[in-house]
N, C-alpha and C. Protein backbone atom coordinates (compact mmCIF):
# COMPACT_ATOMS: atom_id res chain seq x y z
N UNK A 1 -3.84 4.47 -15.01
CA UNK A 1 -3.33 4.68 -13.67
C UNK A 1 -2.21 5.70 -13.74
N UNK A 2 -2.20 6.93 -12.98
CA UNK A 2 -1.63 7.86 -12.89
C UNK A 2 -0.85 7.74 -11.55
N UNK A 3 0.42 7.41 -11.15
CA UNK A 3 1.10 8.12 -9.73
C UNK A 3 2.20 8.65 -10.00
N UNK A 4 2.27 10.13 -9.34
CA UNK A 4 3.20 10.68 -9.40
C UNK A 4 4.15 10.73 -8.17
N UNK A 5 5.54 11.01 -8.31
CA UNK A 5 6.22 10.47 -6.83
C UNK A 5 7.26 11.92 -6.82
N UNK A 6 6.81 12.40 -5.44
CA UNK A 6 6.92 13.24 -4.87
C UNK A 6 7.33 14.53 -5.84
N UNK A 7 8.80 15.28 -5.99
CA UNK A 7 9.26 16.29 -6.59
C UNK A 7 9.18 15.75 -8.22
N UNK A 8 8.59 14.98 -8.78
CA UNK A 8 9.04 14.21 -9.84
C UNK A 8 7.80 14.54 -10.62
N UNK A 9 6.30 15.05 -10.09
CA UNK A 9 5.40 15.01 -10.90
C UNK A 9 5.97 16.14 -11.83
N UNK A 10 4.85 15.79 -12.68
CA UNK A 10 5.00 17.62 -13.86
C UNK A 10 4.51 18.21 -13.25
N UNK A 11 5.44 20.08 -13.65
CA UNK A 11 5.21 21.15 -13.18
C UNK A 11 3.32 21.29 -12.98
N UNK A 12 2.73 20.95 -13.68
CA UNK A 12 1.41 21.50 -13.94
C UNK A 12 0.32 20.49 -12.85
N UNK A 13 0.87 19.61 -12.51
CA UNK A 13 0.20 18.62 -11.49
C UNK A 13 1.08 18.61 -9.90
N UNK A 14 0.41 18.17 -9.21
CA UNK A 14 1.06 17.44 -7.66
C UNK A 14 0.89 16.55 -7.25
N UNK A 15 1.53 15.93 -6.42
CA UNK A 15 0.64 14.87 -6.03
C UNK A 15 -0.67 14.90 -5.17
N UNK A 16 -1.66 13.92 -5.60
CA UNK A 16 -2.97 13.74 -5.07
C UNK A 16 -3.76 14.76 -5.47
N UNK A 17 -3.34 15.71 -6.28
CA UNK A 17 -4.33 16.10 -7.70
C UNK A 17 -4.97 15.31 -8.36
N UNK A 18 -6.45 15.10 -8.58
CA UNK A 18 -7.38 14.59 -9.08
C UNK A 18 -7.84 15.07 -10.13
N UNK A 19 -7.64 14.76 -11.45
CA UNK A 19 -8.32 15.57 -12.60
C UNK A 19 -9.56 15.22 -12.71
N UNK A 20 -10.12 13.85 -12.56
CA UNK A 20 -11.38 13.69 -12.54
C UNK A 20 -11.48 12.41 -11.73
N UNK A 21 -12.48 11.33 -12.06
CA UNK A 21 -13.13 10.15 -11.37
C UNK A 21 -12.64 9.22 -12.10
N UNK A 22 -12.06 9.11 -13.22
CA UNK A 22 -11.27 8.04 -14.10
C UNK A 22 -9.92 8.17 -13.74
N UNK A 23 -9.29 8.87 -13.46
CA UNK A 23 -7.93 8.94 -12.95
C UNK A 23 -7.96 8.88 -11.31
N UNK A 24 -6.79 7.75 -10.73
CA UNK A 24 -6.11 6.90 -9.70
C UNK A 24 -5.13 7.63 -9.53
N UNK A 25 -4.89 8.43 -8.19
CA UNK A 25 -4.00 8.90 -7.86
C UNK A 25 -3.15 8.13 -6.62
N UNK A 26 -2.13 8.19 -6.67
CA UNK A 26 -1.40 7.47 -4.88
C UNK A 26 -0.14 8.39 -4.77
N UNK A 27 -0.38 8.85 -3.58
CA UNK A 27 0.95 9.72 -2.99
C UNK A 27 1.86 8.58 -2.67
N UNK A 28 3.11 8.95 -3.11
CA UNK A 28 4.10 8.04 -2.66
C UNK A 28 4.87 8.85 -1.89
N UNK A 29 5.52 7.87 -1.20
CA UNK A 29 6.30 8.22 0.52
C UNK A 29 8.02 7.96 -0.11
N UNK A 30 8.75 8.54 -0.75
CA UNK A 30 9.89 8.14 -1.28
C UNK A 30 10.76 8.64 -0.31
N UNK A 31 11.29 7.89 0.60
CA UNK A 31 11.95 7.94 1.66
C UNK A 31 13.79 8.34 1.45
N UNK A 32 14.40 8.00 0.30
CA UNK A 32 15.73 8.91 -0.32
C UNK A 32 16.07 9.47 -0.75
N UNK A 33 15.16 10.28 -1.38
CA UNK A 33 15.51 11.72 -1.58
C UNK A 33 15.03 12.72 -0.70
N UNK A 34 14.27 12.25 0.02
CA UNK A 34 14.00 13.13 2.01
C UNK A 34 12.39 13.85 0.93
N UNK A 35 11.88 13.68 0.40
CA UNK A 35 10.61 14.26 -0.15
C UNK A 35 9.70 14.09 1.06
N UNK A 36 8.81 14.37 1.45
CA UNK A 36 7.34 14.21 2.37
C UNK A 36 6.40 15.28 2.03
N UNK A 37 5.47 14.31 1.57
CA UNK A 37 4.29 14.67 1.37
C UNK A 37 3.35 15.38 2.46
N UNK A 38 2.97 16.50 2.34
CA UNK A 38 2.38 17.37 3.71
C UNK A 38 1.35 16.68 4.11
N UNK A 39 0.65 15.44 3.28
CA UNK A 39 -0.50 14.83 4.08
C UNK A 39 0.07 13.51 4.62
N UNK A 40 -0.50 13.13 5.70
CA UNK A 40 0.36 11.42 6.78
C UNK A 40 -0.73 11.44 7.37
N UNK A 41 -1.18 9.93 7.74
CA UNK A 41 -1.48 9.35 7.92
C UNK A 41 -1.29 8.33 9.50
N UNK A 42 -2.08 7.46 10.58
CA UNK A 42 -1.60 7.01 10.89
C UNK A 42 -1.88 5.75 11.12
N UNK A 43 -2.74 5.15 9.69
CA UNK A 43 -3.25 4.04 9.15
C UNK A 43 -2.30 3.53 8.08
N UNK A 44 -2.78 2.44 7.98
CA UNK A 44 -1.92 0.93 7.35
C UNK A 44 -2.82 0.11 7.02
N UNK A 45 -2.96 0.15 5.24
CA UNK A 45 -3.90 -1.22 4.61
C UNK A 45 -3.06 -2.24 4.28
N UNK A 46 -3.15 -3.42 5.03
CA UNK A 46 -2.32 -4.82 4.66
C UNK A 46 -3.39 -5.67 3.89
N UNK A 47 -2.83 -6.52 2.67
CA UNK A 47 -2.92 -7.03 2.48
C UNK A 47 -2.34 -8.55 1.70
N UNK A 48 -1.42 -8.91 2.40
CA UNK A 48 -0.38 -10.21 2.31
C UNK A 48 -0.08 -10.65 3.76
N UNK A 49 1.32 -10.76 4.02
CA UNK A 49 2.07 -11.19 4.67
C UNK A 49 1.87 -10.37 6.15
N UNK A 50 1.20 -8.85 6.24
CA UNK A 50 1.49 -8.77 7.60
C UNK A 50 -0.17 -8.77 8.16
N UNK A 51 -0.70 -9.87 7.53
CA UNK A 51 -2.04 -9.51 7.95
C UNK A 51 -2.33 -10.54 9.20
N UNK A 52 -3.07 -10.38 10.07
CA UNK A 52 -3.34 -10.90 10.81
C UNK A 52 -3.41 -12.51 11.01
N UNK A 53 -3.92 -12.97 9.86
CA UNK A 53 -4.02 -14.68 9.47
C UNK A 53 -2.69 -15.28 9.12
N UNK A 54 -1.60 -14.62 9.18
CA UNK A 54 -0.37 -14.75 8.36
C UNK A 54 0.40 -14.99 10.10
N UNK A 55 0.95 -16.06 10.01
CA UNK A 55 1.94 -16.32 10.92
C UNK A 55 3.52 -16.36 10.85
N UNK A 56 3.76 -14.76 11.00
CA UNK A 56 5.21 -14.13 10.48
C UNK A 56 5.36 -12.80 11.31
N UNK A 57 6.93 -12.70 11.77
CA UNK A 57 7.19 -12.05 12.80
C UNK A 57 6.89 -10.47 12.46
N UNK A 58 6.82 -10.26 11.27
CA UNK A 58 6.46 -8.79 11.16
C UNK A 58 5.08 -8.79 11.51
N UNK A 59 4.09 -9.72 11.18
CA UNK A 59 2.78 -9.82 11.27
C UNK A 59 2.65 -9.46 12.63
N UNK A 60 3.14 -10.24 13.49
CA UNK A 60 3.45 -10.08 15.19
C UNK A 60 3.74 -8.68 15.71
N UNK A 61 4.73 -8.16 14.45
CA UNK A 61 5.18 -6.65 14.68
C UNK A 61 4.03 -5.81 15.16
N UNK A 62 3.55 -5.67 13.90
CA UNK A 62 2.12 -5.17 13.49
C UNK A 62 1.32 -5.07 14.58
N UNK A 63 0.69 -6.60 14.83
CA UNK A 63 -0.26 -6.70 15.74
C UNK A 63 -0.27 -6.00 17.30
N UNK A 64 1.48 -6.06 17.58
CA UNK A 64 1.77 -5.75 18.86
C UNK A 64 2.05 -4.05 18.95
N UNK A 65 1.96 -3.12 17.74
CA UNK A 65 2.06 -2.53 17.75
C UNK A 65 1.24 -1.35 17.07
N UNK A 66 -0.03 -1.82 17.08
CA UNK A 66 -0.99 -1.34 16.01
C UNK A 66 -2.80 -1.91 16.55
N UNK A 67 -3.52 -1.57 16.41
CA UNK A 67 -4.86 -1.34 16.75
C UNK A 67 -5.55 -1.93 15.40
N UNK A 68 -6.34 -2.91 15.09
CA UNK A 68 -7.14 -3.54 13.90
C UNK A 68 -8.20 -3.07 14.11
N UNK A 69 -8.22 -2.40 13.24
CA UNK A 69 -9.95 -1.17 12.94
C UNK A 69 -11.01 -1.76 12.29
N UNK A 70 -10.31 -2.93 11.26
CA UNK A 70 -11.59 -4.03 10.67
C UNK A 70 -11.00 -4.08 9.41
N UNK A 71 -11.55 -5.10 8.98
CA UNK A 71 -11.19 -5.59 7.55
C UNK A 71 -11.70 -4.43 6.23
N UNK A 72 -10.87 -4.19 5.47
CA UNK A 72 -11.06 -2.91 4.50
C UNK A 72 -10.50 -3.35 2.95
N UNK A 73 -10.80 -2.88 1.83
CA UNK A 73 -10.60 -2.92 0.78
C UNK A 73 -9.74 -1.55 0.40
N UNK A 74 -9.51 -1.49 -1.02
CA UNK A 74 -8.93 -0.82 -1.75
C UNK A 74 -8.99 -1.15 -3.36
N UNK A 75 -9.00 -0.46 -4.21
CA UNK A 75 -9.05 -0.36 -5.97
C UNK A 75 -7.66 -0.93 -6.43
N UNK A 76 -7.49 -2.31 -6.76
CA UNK A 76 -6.57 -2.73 -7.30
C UNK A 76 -6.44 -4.20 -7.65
N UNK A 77 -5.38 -4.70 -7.88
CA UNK A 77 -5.19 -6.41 -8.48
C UNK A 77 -4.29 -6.63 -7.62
N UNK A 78 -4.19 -8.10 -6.96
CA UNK A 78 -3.16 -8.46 -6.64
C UNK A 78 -2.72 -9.57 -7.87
N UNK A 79 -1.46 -10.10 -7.44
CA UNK A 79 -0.98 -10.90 -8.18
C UNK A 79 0.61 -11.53 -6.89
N UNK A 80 1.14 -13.05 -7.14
CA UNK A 80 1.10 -13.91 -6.44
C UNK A 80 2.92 -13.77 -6.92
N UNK A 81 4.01 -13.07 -6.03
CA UNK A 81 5.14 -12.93 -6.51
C UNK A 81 5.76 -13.98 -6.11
N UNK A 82 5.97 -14.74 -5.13
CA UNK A 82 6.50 -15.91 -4.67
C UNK A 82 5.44 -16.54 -3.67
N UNK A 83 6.06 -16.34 -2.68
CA UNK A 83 5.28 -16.89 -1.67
C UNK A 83 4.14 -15.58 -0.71
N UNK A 84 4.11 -14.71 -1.59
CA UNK A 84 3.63 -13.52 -1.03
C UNK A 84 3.28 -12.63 -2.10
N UNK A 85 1.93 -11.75 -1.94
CA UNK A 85 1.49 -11.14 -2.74
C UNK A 85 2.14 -9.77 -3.43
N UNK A 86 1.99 -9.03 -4.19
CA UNK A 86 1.94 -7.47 -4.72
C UNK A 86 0.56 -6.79 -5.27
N UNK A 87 0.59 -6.02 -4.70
CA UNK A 87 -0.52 -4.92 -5.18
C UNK A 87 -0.57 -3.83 -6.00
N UNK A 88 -1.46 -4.25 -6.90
CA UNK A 88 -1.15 -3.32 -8.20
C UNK A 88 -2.25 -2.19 -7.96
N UNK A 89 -1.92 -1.13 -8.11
CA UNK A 89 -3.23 -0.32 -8.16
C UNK A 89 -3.92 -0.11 -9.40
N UNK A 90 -5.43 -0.23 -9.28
CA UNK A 90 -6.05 -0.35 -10.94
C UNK A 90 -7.41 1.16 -10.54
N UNK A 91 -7.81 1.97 -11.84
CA UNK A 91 -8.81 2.52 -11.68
C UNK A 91 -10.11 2.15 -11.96
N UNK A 92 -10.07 0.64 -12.26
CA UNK A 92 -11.17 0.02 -12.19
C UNK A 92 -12.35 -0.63 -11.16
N UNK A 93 -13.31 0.10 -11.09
CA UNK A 93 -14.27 -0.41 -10.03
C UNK A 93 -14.60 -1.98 -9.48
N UNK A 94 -14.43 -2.58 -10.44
CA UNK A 94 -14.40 -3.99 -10.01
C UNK A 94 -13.02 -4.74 -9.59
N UNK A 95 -12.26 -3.83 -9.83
CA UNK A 95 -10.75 -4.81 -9.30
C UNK A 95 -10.60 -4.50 -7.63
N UNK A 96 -10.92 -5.48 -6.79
CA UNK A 96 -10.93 -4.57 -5.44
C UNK A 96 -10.25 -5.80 -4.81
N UNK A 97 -9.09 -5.04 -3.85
CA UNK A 97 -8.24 -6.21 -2.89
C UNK A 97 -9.23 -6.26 -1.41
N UNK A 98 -9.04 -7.25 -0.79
CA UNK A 98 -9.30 -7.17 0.57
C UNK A 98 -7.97 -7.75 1.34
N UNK A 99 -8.21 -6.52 2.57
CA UNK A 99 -7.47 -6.43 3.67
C UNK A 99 -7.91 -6.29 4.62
N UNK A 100 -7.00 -5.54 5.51
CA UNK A 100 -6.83 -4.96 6.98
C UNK A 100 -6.27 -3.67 7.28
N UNK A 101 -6.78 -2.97 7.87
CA UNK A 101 -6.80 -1.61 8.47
C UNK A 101 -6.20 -1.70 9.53
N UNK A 102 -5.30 -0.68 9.77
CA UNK A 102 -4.83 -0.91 11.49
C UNK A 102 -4.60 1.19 11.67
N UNK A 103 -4.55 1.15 12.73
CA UNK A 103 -4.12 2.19 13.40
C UNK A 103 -2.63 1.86 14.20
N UNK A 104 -1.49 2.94 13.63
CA UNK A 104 -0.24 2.67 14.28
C UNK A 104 0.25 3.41 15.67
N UNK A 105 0.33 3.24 16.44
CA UNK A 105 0.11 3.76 18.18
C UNK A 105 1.18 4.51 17.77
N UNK A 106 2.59 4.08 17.06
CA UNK A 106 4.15 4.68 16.63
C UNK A 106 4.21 4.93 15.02
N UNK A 107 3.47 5.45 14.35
CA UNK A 107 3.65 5.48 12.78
C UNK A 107 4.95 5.32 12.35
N UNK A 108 5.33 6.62 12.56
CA UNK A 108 7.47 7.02 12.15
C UNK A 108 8.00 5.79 12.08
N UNK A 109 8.43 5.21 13.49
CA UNK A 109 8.66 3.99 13.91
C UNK A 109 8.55 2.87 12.81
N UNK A 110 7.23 2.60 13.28
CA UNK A 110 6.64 0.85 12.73
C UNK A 110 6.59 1.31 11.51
N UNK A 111 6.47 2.42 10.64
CA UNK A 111 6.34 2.57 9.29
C UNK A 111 7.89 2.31 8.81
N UNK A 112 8.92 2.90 9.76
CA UNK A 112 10.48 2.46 9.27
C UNK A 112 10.56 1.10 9.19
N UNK A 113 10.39 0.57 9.87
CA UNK A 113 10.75 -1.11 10.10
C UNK A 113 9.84 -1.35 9.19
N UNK A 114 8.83 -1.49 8.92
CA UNK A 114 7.89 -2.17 7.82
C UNK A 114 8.64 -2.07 6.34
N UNK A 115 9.10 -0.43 5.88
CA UNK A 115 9.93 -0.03 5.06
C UNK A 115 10.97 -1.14 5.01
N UNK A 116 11.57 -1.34 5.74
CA UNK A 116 13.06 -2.26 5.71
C UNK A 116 12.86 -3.53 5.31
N UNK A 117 11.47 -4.24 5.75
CA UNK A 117 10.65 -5.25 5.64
C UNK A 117 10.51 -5.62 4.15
N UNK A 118 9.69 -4.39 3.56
CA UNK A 118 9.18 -4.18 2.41
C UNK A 118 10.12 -4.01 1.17
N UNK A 119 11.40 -3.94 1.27
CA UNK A 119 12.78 -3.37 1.13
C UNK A 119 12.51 -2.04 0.04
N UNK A 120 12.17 -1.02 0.77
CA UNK A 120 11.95 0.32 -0.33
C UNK A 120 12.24 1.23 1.04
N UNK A 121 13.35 1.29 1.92
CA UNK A 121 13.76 1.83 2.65
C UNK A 121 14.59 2.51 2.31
N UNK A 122 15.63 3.45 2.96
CA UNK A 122 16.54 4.41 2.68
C UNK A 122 17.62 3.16 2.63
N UNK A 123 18.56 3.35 1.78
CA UNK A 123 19.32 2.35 1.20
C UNK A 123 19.64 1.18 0.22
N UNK A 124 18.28 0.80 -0.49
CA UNK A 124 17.53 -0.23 -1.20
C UNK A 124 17.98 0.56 -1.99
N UNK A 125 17.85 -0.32 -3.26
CA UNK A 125 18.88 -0.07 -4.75
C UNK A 125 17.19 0.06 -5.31
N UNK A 126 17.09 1.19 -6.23
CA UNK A 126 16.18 1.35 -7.19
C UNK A 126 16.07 0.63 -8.47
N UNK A 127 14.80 0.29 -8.80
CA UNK A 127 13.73 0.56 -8.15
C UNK A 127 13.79 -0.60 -7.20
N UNK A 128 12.56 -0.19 -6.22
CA UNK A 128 12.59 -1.05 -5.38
C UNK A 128 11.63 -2.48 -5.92
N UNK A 129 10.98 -3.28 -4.73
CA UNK A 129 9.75 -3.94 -5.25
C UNK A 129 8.59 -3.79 -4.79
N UNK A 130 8.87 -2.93 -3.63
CA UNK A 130 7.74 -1.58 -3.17
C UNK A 130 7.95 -0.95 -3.17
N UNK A 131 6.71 0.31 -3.27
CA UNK A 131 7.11 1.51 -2.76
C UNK A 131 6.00 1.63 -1.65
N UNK A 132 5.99 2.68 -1.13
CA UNK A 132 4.71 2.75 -0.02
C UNK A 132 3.81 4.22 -0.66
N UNK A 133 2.93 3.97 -0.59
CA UNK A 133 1.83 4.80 -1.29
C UNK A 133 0.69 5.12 0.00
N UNK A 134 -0.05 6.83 -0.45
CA UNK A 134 -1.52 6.49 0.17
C UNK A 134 -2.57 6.41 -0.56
N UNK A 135 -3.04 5.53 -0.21
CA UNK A 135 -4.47 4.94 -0.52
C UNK A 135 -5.85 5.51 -0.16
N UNK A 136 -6.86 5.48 -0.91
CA UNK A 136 -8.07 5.27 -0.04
C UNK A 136 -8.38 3.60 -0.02
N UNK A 137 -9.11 3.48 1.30
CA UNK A 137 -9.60 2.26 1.39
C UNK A 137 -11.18 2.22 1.89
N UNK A 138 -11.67 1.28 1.58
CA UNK A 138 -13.64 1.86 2.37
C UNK A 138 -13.41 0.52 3.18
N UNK A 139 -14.55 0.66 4.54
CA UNK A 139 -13.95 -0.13 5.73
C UNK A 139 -15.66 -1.16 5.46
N UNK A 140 -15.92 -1.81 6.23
CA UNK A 140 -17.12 -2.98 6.14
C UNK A 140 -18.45 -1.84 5.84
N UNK A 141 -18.35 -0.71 6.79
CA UNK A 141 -19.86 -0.12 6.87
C UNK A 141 -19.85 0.53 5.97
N UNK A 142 -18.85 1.11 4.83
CA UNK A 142 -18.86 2.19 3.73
C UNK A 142 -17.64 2.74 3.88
N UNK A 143 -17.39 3.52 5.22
CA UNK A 143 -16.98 4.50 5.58
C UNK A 143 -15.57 4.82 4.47
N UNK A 144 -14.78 5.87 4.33
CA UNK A 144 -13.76 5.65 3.59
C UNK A 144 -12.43 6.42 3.97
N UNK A 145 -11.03 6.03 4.40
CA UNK A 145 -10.04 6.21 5.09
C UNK A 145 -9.12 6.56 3.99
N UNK A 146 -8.46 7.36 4.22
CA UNK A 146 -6.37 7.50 3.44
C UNK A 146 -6.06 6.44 4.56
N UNK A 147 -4.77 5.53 4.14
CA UNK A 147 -4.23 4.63 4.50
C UNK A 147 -3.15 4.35 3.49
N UNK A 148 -1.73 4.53 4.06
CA UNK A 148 -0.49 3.77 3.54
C UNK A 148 -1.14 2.30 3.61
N UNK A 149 -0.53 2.10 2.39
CA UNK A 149 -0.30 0.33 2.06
C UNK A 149 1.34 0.73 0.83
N UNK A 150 1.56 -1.03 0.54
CA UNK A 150 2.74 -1.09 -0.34
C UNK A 150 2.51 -1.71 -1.54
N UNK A 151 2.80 -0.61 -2.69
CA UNK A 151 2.45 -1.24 -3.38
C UNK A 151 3.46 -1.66 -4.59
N UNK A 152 3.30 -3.17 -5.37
CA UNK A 152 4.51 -3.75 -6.21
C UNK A 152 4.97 -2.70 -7.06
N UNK A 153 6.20 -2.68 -7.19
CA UNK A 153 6.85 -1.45 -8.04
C UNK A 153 7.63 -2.55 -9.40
N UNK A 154 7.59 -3.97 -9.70
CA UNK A 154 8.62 -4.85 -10.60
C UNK A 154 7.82 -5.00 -11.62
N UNK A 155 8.25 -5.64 -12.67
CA UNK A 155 7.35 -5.90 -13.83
C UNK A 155 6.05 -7.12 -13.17
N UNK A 156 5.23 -7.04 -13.90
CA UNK A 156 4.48 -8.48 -13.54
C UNK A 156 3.95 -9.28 -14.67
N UNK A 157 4.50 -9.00 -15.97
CA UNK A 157 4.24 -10.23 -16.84
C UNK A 157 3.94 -11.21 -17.06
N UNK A 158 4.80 -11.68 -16.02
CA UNK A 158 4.90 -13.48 -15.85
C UNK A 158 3.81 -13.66 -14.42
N UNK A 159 3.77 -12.37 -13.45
CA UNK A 159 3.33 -13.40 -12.04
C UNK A 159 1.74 -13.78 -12.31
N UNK A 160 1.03 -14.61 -11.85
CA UNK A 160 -0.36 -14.67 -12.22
C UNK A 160 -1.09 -14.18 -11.10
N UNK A 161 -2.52 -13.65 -11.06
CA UNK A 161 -3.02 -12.84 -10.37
C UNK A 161 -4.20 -13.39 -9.84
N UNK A 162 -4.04 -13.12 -8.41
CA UNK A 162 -5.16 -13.84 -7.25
C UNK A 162 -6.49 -13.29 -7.56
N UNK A 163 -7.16 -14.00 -8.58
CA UNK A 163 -8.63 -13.23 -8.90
C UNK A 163 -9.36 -12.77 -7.71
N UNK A 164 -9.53 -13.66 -6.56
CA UNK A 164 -10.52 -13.37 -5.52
C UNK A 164 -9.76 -11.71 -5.40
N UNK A 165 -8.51 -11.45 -5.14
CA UNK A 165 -8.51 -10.29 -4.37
C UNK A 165 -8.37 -10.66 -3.05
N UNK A 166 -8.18 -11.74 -2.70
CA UNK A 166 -8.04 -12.31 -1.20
C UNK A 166 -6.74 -13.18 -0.96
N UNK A 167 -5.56 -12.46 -0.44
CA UNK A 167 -4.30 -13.64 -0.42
C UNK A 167 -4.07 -14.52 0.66
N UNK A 168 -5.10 -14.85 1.82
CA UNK A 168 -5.03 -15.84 2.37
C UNK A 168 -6.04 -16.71 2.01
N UNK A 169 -6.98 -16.58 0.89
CA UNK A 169 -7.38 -17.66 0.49
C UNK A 169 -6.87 -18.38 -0.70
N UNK A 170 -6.01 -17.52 -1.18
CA UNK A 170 -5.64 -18.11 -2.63
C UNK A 170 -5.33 -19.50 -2.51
């Protein structure tokens, strides 16, 4: 797994340079050193706490402020940090999370507050325990989207990992 974050890759790469089909790329959104990535998005892959089945006021955020396009996946592991998941990104074909897709009516906005949420906002002490990344995700019929999601930035040694790939069934 390869991500490079923003001004930080090597000279000879960028971000969301693809060297081939074995290498996992994710643009990261590093919000304090003012970096932005020329590609945005105005999709959001959840998969924990602000997902629809989850009864929590950001979840509410979300919902009231965002359009659910359908349930969607992404290439990665979760694993079970407290009472709420992290998402690891893996380049392995069989490691796949399931989520939710949304469309954000206010991206800037609801992507700040989610940030603050997520605590990898402007002010959060490095590293964080997210960062926000883009993703691809493929939606029920195939189809396949870029989509911010957040993904765990802490060690995970110890946490154990939600085989399904599903954190409201764990």
């Amino acid at each position: 797994m390869t991500v490079f974050i923003g001004p930080t890759a090597p000279p000879n790469r960028r971000p969301g340079f693809r060297r081939d089909d074995t290498e996992c790329v994710a643009l990261l959104f590093p919000t304090i050193d003012g970096y932005r990535h020329p590609m945005t998005t105005d999709r959001l892959f959840v998969y924990g706490t602000l997902m629809r089945g989850f009864d929590h006021p950001m979840a509410r955020l979300l919902a009231a402020h965002a359009d659910f396009l359908g349930d969607a996946t992404c290439c990665g592991r979760l694993v079970l940090v407290k009472h709420y998941p992290g998402l690891l990104l893996s380049d392995v074909a069989s490691d796949i999370v399931h989520g939710e897709l949304f469309r954000l009516r206010a991206p800037d906005e609801l992507l700040r507050e989610l940030d603050m949420y997520e605590a990898c906002g402007e002010g959060f002490p490095e590293p964080t325990e997210y960062l926000r990344a883009l993703v691809d995700v493929t939606l029920a019929d195939g189809a396949t989207e870029k989509a911010w999601t957040y993904v765990y930035n802490w060690p995970v040694t110890e946490l154990p990992r939600i085989e399904s790939g599903r954190f409201l069934e764990h």
